[in-house]
PDB file of N, CA and C in Angstrom:
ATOM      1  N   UNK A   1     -28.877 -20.820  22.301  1.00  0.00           N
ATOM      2  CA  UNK A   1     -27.817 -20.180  23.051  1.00  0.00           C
ATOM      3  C   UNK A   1     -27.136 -21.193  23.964  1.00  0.00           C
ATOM      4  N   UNK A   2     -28.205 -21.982  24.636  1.00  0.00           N
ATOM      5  CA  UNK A   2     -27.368 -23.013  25.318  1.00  0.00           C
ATOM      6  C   UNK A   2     -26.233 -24.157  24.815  1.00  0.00           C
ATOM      7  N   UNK A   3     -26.635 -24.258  23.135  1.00  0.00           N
ATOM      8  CA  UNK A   3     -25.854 -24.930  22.709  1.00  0.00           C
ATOM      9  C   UNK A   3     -24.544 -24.598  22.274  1.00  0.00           C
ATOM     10  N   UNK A   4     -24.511 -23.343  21.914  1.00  0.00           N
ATOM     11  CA  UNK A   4     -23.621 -22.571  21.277  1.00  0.00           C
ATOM     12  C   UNK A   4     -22.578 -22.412  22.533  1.00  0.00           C
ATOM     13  N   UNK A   5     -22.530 -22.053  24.168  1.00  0.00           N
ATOM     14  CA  UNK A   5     -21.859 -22.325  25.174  1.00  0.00           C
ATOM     15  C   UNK A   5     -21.622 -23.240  26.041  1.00  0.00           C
ATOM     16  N   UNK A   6     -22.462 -24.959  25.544  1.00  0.00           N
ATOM     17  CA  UNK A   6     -22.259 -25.644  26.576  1.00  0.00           C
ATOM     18  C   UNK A   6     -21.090 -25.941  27.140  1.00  0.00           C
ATOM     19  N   UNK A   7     -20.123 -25.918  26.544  1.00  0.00           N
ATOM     20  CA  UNK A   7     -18.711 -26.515  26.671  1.00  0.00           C
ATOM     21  C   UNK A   7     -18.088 -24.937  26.840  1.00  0.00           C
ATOM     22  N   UNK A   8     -18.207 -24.069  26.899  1.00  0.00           N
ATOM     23  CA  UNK A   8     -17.382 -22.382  27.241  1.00  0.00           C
ATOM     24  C   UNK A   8     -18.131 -22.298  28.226  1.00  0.00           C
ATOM     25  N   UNK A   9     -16.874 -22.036  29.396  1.00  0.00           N
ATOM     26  CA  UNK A   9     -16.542 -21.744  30.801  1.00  0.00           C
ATOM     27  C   UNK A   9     -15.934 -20.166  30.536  1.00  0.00           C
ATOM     28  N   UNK A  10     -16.752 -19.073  31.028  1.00  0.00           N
ATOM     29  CA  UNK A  10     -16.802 -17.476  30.626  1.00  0.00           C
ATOM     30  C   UNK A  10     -15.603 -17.234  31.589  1.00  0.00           C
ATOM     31  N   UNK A  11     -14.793 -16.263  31.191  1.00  0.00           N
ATOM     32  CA  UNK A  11     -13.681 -15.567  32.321  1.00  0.00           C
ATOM     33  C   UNK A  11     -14.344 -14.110  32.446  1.00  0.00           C
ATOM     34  N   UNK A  12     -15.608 -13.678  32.481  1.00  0.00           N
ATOM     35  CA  UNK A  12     -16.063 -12.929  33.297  1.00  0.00           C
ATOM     36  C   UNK A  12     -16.618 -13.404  34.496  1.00  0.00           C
ATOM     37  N   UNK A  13     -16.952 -12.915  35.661  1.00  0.00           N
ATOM     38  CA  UNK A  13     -18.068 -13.643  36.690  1.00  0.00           C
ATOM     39  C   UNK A  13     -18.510 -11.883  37.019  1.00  0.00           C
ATOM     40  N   UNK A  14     -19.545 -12.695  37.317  1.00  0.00           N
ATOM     41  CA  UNK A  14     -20.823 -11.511  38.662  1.00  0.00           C
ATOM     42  C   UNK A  14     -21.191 -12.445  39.516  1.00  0.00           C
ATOM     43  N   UNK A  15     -20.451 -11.836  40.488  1.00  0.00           N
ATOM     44  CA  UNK A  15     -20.448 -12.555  42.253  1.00  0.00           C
ATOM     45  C   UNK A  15     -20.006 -13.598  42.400  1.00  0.00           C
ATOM     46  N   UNK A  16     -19.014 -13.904  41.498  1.00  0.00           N
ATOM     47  CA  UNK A  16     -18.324 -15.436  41.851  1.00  0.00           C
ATOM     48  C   UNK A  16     -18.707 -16.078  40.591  1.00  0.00           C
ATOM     49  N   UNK A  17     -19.684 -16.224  40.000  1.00  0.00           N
ATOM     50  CA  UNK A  17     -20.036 -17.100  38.893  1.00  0.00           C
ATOM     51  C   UNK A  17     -19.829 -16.494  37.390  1.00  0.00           C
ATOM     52  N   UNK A  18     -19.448 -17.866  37.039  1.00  0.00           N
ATOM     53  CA  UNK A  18     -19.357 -17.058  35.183  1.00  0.00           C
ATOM     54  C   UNK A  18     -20.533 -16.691  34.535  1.00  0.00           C
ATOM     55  N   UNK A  19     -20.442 -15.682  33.754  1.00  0.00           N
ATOM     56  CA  UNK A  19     -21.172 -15.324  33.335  1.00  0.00           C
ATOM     57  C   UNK A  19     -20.532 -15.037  31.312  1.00  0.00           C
ATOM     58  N   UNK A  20     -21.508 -15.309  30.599  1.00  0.00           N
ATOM     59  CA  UNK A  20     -20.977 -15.284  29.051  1.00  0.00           C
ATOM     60  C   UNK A  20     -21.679 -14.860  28.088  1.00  0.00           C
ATOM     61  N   UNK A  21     -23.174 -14.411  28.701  1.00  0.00           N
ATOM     62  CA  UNK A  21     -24.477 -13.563  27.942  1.00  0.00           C
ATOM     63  C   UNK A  21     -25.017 -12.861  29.049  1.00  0.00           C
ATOM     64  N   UNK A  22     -26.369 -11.639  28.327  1.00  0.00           N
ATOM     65  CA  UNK A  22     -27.409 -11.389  28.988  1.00  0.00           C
ATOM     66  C   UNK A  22     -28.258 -11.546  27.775  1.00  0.00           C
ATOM     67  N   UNK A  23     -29.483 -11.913  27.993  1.00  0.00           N
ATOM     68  CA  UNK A  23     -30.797 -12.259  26.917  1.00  0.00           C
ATOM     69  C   UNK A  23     -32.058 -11.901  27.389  1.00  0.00           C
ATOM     70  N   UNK A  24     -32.326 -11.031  26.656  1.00  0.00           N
ATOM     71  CA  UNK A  24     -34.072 -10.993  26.726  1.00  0.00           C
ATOM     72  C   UNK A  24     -34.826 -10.746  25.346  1.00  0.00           C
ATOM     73  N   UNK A  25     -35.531 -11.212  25.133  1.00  0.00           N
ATOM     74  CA  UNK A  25     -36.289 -11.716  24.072  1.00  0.00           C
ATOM     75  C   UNK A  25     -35.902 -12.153  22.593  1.00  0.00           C
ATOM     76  N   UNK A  26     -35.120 -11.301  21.507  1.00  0.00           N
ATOM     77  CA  UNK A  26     -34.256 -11.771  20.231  1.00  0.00           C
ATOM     78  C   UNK A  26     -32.922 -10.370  21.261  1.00  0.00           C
ATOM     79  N   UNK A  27     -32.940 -10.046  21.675  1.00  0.00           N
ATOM     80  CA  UNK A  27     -31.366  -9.232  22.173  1.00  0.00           C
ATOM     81  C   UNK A  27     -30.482 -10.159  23.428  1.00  0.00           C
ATOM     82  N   UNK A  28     -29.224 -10.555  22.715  1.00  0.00           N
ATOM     83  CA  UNK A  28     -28.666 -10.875  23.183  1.00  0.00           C
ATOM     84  C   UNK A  28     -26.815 -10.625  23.610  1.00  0.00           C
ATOM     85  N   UNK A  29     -26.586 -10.186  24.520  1.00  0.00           N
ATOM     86  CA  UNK A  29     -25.041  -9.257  24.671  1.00  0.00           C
ATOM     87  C   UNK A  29     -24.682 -10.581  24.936  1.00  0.00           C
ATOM     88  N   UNK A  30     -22.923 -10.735  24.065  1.00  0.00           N
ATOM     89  CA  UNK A  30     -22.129 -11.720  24.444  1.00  0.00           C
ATOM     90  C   UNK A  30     -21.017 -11.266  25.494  1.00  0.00           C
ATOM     91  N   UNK A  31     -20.472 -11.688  26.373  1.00  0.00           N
ATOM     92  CA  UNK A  31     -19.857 -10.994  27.180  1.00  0.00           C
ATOM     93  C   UNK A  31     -18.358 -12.531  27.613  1.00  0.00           C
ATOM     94  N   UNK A  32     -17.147 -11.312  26.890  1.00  0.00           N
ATOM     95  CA  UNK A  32     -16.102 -12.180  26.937  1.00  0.00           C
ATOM     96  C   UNK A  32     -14.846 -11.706  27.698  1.00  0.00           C
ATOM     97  N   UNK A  33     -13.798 -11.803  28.688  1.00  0.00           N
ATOM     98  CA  UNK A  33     -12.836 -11.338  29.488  1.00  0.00           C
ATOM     99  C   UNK A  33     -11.790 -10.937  28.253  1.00  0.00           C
ATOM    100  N   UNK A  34     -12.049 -11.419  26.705  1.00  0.00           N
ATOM    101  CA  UNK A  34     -10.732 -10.791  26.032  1.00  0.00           C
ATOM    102  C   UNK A  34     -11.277 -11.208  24.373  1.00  0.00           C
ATOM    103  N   UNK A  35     -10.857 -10.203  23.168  1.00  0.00           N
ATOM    104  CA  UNK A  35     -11.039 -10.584  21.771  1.00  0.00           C
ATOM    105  C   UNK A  35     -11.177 -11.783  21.778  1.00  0.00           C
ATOM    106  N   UNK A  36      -9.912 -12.803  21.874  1.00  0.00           N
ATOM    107  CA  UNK A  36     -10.058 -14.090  21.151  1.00  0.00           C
ATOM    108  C   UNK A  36     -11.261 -14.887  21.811  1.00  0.00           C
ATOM    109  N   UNK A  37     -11.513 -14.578  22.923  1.00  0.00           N
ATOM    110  CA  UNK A  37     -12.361 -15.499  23.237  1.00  0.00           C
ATOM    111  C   UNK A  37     -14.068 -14.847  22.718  1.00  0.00           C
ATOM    112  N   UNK A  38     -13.918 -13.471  22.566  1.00  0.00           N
ATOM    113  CA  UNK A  38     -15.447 -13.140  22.381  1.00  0.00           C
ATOM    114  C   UNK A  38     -15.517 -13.497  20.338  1.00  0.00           C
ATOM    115  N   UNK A  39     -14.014 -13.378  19.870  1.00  0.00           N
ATOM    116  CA  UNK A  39     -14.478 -14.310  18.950  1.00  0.00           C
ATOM    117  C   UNK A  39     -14.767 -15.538  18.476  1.00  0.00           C
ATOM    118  N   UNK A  40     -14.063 -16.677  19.456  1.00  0.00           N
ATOM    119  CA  UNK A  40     -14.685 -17.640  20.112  1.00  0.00           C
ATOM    120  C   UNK A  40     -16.121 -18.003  20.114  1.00  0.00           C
ATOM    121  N   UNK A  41     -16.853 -16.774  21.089  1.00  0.00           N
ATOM    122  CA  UNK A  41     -17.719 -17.242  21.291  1.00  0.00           C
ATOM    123  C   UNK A  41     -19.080 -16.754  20.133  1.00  0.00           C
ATOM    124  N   UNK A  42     -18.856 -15.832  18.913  1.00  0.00           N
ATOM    125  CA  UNK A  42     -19.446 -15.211  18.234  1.00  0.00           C
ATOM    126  C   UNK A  42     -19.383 -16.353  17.213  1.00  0.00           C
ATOM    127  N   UNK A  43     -18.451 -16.960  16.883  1.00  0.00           N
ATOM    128  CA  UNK A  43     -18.236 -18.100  16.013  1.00  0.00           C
ATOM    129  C   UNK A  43     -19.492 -19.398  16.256  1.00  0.00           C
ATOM    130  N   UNK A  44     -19.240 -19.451  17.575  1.00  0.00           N
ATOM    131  CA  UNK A  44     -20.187 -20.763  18.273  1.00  0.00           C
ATOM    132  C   UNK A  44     -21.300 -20.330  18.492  1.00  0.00           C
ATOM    133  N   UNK A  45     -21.371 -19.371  18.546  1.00  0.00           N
ATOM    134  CA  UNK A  45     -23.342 -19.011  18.435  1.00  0.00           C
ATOM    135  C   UNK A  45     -23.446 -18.478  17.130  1.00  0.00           C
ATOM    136  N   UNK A  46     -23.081 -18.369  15.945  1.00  0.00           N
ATOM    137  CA  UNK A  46     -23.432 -18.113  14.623  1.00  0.00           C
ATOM    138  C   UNK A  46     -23.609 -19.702  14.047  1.00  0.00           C
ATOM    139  N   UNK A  47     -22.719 -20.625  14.649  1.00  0.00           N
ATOM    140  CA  UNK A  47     -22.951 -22.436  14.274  1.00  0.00           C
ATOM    141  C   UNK A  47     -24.485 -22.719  14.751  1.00  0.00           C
ATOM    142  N   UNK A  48     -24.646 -22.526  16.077  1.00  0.00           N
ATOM    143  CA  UNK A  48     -25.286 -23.247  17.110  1.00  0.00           C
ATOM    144  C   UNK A  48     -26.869 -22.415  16.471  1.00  0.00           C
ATOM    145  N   UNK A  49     -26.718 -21.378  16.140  1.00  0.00           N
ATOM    146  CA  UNK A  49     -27.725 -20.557  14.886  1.00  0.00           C
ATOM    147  C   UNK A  49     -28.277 -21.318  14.127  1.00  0.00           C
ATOM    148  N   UNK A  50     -27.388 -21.383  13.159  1.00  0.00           N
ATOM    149  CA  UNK A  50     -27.042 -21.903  11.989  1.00  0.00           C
ATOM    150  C   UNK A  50     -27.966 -23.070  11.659  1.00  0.00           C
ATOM    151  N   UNK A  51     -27.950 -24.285  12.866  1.00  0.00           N
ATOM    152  CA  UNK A  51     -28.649 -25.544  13.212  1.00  0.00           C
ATOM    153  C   UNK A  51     -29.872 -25.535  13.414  1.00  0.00           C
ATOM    154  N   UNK A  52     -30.469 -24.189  13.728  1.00  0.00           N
ATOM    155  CA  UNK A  52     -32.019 -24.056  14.122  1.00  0.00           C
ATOM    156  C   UNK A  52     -32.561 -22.807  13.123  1.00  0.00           C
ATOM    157  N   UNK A  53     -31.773 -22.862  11.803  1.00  0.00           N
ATOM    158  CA  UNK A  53     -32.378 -22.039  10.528  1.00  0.00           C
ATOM    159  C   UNK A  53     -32.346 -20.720  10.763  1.00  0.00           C
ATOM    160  N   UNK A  54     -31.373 -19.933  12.109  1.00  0.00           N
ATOM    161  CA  UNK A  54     -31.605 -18.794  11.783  1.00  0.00           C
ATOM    162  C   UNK A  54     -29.996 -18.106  11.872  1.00  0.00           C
ATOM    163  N   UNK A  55     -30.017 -16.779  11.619  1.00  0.00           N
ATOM    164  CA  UNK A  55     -28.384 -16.045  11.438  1.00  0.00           C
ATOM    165  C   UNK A  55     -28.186 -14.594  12.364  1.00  0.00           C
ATOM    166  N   UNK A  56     -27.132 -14.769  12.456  1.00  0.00           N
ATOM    167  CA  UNK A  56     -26.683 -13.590  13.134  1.00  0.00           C
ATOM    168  C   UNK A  56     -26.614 -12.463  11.811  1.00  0.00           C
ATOM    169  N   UNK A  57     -27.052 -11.363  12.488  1.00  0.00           N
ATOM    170  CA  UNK A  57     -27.171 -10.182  11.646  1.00  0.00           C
ATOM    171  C   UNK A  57     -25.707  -9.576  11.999  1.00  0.00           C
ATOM    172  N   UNK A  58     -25.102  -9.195  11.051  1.00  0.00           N
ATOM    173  CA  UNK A  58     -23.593  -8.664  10.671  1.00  0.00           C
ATOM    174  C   UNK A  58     -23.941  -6.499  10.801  1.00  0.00           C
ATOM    175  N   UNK A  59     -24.868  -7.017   9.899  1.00  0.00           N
ATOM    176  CA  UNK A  59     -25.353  -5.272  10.319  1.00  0.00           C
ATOM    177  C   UNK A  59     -25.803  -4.607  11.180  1.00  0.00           C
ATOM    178  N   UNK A  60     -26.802  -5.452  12.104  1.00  0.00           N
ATOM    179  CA  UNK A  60     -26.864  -5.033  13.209  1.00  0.00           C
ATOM    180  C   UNK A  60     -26.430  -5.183  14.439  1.00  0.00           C
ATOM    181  N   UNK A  61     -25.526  -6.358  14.394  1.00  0.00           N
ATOM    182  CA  UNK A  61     -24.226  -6.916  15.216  1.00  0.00           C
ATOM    183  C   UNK A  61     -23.304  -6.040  15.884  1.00  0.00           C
ATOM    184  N   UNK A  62     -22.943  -5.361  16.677  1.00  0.00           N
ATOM    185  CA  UNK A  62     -22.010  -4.178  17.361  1.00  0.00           C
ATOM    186  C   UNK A  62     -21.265  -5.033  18.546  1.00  0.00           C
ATOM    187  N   UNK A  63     -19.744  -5.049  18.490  1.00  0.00           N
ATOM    188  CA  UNK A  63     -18.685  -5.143  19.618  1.00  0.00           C
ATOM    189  C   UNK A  63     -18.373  -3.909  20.232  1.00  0.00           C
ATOM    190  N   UNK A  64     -18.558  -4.169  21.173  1.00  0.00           N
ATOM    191  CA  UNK A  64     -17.904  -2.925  22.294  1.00  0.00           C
ATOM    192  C   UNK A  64     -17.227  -3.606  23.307  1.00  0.00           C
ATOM    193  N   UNK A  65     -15.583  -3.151  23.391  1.00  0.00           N
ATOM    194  CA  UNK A  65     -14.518  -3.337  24.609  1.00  0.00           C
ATOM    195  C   UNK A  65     -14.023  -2.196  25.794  1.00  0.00           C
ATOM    196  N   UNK A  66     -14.110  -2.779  26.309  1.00  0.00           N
ATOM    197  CA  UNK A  66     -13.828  -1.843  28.262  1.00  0.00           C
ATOM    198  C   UNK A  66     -12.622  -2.685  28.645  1.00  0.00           C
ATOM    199  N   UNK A  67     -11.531  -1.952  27.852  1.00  0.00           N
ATOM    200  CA  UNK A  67     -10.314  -2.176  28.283  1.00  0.00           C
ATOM    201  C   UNK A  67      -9.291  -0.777  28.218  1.00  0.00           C
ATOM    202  N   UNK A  68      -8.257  -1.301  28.861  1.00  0.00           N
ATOM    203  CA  UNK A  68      -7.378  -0.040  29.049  1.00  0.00           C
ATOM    204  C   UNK A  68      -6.540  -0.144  27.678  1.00  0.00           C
ATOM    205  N   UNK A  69      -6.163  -1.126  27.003  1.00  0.00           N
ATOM    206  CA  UNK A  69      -5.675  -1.147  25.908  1.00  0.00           C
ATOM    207  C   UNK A  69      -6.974  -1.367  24.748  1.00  0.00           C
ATOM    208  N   UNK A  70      -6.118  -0.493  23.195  1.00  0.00           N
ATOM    209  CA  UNK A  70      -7.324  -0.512  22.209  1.00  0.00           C
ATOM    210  C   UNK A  70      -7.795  -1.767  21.518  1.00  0.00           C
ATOM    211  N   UNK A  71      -8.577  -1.873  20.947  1.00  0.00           N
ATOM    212  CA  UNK A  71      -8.761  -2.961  20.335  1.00  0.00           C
ATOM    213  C   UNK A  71      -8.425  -3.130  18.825  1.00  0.00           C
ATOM    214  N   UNK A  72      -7.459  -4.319  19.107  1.00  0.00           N
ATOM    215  CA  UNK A  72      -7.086  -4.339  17.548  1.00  0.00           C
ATOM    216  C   UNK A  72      -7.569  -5.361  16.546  1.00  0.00           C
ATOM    217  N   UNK A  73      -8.364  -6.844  17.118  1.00  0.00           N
ATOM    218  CA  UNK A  73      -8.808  -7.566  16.252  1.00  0.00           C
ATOM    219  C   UNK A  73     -10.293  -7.325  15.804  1.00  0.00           C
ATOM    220  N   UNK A  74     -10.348  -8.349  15.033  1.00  0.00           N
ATOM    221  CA  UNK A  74     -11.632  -7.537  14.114  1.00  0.00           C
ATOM    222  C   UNK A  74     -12.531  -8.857  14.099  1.00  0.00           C
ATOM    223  N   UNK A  75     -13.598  -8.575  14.697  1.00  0.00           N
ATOM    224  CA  UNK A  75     -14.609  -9.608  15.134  1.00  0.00           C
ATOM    225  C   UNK A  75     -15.296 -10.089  13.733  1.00  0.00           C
ATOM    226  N   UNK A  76     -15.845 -11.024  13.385  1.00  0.00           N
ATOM    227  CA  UNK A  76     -16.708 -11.100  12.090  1.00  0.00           C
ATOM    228  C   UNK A  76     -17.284 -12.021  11.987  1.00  0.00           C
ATOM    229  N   UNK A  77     -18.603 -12.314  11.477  1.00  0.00           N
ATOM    230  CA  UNK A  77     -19.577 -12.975  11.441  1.00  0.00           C
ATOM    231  C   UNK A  77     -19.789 -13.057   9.836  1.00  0.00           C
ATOM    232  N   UNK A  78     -19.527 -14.515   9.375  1.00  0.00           N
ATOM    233  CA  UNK A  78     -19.517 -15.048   7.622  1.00  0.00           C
ATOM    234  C   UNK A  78     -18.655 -14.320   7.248  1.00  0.00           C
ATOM    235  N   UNK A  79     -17.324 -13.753   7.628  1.00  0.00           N
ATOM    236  CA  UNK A  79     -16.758 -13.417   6.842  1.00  0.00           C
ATOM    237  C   UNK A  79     -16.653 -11.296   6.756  1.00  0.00           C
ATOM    238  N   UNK A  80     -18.223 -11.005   7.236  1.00  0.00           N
ATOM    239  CA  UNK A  80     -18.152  -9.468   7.472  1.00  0.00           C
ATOM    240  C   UNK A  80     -17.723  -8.986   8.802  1.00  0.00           C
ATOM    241  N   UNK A  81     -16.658  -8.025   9.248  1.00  0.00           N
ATOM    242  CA  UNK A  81     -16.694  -7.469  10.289  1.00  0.00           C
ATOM    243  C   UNK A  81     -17.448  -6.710  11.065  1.00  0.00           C
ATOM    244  N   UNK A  82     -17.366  -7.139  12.132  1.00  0.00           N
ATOM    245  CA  UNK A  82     -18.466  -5.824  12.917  1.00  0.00           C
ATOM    246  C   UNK A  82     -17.960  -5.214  13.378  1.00  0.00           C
ATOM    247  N   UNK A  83     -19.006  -4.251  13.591  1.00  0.00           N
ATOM    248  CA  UNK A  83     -18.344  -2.781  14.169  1.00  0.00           C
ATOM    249  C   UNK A  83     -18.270  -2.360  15.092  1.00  0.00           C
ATOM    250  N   UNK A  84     -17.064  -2.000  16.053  1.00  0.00           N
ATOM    251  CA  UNK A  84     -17.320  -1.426  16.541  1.00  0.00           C
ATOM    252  C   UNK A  84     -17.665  -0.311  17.295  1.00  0.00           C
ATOM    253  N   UNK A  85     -18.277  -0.582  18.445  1.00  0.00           N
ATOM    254  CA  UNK A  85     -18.923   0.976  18.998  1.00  0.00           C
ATOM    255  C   UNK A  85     -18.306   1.445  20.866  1.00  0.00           C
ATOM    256  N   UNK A  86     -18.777   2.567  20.842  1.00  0.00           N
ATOM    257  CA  UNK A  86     -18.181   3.145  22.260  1.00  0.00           C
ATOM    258  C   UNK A  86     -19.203   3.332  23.280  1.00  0.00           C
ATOM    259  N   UNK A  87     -20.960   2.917  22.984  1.00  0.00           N
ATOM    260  CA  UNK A  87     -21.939   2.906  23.599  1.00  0.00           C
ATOM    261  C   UNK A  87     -23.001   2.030  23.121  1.00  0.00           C
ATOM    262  N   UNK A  88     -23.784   1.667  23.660  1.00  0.00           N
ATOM    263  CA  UNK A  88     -24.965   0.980  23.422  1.00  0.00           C
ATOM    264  C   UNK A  88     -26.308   0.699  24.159  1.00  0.00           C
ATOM    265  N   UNK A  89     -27.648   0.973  23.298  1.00  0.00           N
ATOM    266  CA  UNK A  89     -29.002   0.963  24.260  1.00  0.00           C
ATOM    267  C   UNK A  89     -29.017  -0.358  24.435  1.00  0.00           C
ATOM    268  N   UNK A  90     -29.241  -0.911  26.053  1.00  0.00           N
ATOM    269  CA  UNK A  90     -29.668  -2.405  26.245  1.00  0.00           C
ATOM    270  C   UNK A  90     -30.953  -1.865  27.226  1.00  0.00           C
ATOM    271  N   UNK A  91     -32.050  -2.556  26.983  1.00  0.00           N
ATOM    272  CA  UNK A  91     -32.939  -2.598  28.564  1.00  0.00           C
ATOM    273  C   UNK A  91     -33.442  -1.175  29.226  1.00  0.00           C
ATOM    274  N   UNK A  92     -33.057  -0.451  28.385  1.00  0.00           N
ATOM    275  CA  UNK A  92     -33.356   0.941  29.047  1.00  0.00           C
ATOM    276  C   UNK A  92     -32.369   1.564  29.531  1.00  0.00           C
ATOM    277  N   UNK A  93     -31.498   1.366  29.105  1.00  0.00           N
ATOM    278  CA  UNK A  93     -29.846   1.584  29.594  1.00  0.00           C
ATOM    279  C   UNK A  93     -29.371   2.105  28.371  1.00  0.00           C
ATOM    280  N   UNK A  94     -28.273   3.157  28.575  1.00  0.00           N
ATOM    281  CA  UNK A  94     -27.283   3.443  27.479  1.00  0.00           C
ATOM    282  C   UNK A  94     -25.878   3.300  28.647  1.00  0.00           C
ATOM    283  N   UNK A  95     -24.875   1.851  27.936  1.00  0.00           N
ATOM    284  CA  UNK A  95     -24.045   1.494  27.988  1.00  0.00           C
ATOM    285  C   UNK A  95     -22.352   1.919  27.339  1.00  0.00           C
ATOM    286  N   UNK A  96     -21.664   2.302  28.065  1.00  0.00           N
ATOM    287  CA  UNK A  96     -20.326   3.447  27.304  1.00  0.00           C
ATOM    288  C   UNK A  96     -19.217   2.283  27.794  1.00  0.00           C
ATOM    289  N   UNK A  97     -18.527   2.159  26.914  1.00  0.00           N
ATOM    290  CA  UNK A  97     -16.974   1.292  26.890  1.00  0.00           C
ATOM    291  C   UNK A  97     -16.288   1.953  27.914  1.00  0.00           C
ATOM    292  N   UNK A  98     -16.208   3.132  28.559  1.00  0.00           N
ATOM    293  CA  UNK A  98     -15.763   3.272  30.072  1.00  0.00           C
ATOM    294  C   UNK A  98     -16.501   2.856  31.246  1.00  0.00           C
ATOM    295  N   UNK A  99     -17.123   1.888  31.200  1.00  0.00           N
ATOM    296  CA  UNK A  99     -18.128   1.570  32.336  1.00  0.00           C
ATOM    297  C   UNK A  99     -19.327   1.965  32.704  1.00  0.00           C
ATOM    298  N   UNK A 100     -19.449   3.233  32.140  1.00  0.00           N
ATOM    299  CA  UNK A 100     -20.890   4.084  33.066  1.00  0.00           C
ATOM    300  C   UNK A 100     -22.026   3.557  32.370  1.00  0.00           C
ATOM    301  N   UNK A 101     -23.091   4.033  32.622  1.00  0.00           N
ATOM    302  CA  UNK A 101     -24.208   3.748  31.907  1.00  0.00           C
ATOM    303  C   UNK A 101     -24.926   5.112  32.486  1.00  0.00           C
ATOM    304  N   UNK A 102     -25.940   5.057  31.848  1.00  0.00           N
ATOM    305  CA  UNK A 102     -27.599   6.086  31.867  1.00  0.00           C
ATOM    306  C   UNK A 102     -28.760   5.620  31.552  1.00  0.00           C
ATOM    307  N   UNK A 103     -29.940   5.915  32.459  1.00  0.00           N
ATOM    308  CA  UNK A 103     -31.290   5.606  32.136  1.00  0.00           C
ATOM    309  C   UNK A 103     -31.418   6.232  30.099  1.00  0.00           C
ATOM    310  N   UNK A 104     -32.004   5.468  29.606  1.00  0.00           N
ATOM    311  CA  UNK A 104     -32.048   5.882  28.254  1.00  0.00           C
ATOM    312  C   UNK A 104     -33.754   6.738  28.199  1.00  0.00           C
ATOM    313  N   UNK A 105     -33.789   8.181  27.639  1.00  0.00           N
ATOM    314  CA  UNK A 105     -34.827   8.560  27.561  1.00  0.00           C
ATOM    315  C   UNK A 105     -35.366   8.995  25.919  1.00  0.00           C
ATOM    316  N   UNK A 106     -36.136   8.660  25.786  1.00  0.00           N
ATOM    317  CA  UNK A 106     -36.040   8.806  24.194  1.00  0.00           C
ATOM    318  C   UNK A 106     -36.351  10.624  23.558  1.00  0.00           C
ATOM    319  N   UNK A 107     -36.143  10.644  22.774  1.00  0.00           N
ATOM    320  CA  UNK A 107     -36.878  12.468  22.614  1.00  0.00           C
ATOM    321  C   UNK A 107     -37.829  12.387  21.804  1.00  0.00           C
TER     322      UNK A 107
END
């Protein structure tokens, strides 16, 4: 991961600083201020992969955008697009493209 961003300077921040992932253990959220750049940065960590024998999964791969306008480009990894979504479980969290989140409880 470090290789795949050494040289990308993120236009998100939390508290002043950039920020361009969160990671814990094989889950990793890419986090980009706009499309071109989160395809940017999906490109450079599928390389930076690539170099240490392993791949980004296309199927289990999900983009989600929190913007006021829709999203019209189409992210893709080798060539397949991913999909996207309007929520997502991270950490014990369920995450919604309007900002909110919820403790995730399973049934």
């Amino acid at each position: 991961m470090t290789d795949a961003l050494e040289d990308h300077f993120g236009t998100v921040s939390i508290g002043g600083r950039p920020i361009t992932n969160l990671r814990f253990a094989d889950d990793i959220d890419v986090l980009a201020g706009n499309e071109c750049e989160l395809a940017s940065l999906v490109e450079q960590l599928d390389k930076a992969s690539s170099n240490f024998g392993m791949e980004i999964s296309a199927e289990k791969t999900k983009i989600m955008t929190n913007s006021k306008e829709s999203s019209k480009k189409e992210i893709k990894v080798k060539g397949q697009i991913l999909e996207s979504v309007t929520k997502f479980k991270y950490l014990g969290s369920i995450i919604f493209d309007e900002g909110q989140s919820l403790k995730y409880c399973p049934e």
